[in-house]
Protein backbone atom coordinates (compact mmCIF):
# COMPACT_ATOMS: atom_id res chain seq x y z
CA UNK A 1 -13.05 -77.40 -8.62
CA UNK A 2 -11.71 -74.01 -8.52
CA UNK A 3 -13.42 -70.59 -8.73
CA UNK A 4 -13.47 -69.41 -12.26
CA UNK A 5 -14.07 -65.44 -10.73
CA UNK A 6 -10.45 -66.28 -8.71
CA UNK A 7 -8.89 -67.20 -12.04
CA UNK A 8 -10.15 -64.10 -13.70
CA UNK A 9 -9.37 -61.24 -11.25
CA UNK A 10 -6.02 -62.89 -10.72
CA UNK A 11 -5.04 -63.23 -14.37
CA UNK A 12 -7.17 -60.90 -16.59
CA UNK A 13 -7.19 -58.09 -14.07
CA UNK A 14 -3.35 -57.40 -14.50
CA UNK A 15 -1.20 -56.61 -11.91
CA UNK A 16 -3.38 -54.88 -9.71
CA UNK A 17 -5.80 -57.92 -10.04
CA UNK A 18 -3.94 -60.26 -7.62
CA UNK A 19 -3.48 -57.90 -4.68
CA UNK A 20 -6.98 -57.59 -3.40
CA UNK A 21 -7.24 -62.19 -3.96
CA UNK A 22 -3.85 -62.17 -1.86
CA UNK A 23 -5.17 -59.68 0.80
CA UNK A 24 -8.37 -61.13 1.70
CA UNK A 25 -8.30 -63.41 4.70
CA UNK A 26 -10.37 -66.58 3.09
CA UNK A 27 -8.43 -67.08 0.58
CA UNK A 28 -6.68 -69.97 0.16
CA UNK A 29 -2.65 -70.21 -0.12
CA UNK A 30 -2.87 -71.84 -3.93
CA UNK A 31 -5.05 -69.41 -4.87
CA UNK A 32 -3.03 -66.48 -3.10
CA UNK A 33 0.08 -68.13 -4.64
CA UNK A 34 -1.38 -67.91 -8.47
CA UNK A 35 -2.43 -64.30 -7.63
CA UNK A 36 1.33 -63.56 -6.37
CA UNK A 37 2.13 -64.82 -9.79
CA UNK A 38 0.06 -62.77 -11.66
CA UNK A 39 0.51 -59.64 -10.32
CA UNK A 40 4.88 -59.74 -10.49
CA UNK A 41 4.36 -61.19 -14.37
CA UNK A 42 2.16 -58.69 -15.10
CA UNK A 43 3.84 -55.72 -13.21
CA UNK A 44 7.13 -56.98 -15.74
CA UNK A 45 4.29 -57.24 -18.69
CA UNK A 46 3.25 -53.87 -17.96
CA UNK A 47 7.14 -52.25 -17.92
CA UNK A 48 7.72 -53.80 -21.07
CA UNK A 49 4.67 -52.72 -22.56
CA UNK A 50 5.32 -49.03 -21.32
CA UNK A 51 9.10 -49.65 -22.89
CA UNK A 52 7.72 -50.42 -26.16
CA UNK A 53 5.17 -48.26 -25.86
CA UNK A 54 7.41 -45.19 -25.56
CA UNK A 55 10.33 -46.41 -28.13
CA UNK A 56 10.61 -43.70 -30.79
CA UNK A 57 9.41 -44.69 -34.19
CA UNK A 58 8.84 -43.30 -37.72
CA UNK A 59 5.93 -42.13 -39.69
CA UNK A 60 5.39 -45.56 -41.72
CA UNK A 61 5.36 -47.26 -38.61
CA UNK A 62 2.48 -47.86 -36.18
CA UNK A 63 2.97 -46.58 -33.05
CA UNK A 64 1.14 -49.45 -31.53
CA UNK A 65 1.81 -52.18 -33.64
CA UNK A 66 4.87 -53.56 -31.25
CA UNK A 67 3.23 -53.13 -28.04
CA UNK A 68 0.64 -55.37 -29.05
CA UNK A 69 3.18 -58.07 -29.03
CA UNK A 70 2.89 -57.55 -25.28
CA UNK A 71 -0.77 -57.36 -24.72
CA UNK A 72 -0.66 -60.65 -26.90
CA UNK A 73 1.61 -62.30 -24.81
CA UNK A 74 0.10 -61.40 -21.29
CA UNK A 75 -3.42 -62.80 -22.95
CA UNK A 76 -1.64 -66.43 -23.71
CA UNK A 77 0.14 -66.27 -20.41
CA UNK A 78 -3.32 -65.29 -18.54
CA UNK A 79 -5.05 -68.04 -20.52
CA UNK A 80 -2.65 -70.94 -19.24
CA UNK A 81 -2.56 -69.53 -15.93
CA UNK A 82 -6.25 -69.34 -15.91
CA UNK A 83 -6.44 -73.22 -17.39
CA UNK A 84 -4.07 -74.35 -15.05
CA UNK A 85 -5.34 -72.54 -11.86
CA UNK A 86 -8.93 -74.45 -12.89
CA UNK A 87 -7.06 -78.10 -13.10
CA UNK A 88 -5.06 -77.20 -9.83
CA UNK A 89 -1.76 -77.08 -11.13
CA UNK A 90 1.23 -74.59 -10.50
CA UNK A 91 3.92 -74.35 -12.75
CA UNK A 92 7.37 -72.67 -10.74
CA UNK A 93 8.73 -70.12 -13.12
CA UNK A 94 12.38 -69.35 -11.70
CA UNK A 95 13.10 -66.01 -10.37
CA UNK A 96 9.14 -65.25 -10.61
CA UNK A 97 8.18 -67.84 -7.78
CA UNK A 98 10.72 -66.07 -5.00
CA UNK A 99 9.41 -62.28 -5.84
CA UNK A 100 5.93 -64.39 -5.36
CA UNK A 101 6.56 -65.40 -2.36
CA UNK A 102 7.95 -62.34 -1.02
CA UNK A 103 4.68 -60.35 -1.89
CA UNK A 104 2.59 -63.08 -0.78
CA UNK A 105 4.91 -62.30 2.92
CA UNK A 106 4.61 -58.79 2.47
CA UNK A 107 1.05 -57.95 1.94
CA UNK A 108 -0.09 -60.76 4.92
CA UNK A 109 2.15 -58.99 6.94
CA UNK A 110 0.41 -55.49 5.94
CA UNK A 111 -3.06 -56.93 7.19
């Protein structure tokens, strides 16, 4: 069974939540690799968020109401990543899993 505390800081720590799972030298490679994925889809969560965030809008119109789309999303997408890193599953998302695997290279290499 996997580590629920992996599954969190990768997932509900953001982007900045993978790094330190991907860095350490115990970890294992399907844990680093579901770290590698949370931290690239949340560093694109977090530009979209900031895109939204900063998207002019009028008085009748929350200034916070669509960037909550985006926090929405990143909780369902931590969720399943969560529930799948328990089961020991990785699903490849295209164009994610090779910016993965390059961070995964270039933060072993940095150690």
């Amino acid at each position: 069974m996997r580590s629920l505390t992996n599954a969190f800081i990768a997932y509900i720590m953001g982007f900045v939540g993978g790094v330190p799972l991907i860095l350490m030298k115990d970890t294992d490679e399907f844990t680093k690799k579901h770290a590698a994925y949370s931290s690239v889809m949340g560093f694109f969560a977090w530009l979209a968020f900031m895109a939204v965030w900063h998207m002019p809008v009028n008085r009748s119109y929350p200034h916070f109401g669509p960037a909550m789309y985006i926090v929405y999303a990143w909780l369902i997408y931590a969720a399943f990543g969560m529930y799948t890193y328990l089961h020991g599953r990785l699903y490849r998302i295209p164009g994610i899993d090779s910016l993965a695997e390059k961070l995964i290279k270039g933060l072993s290499n940095a150690v």
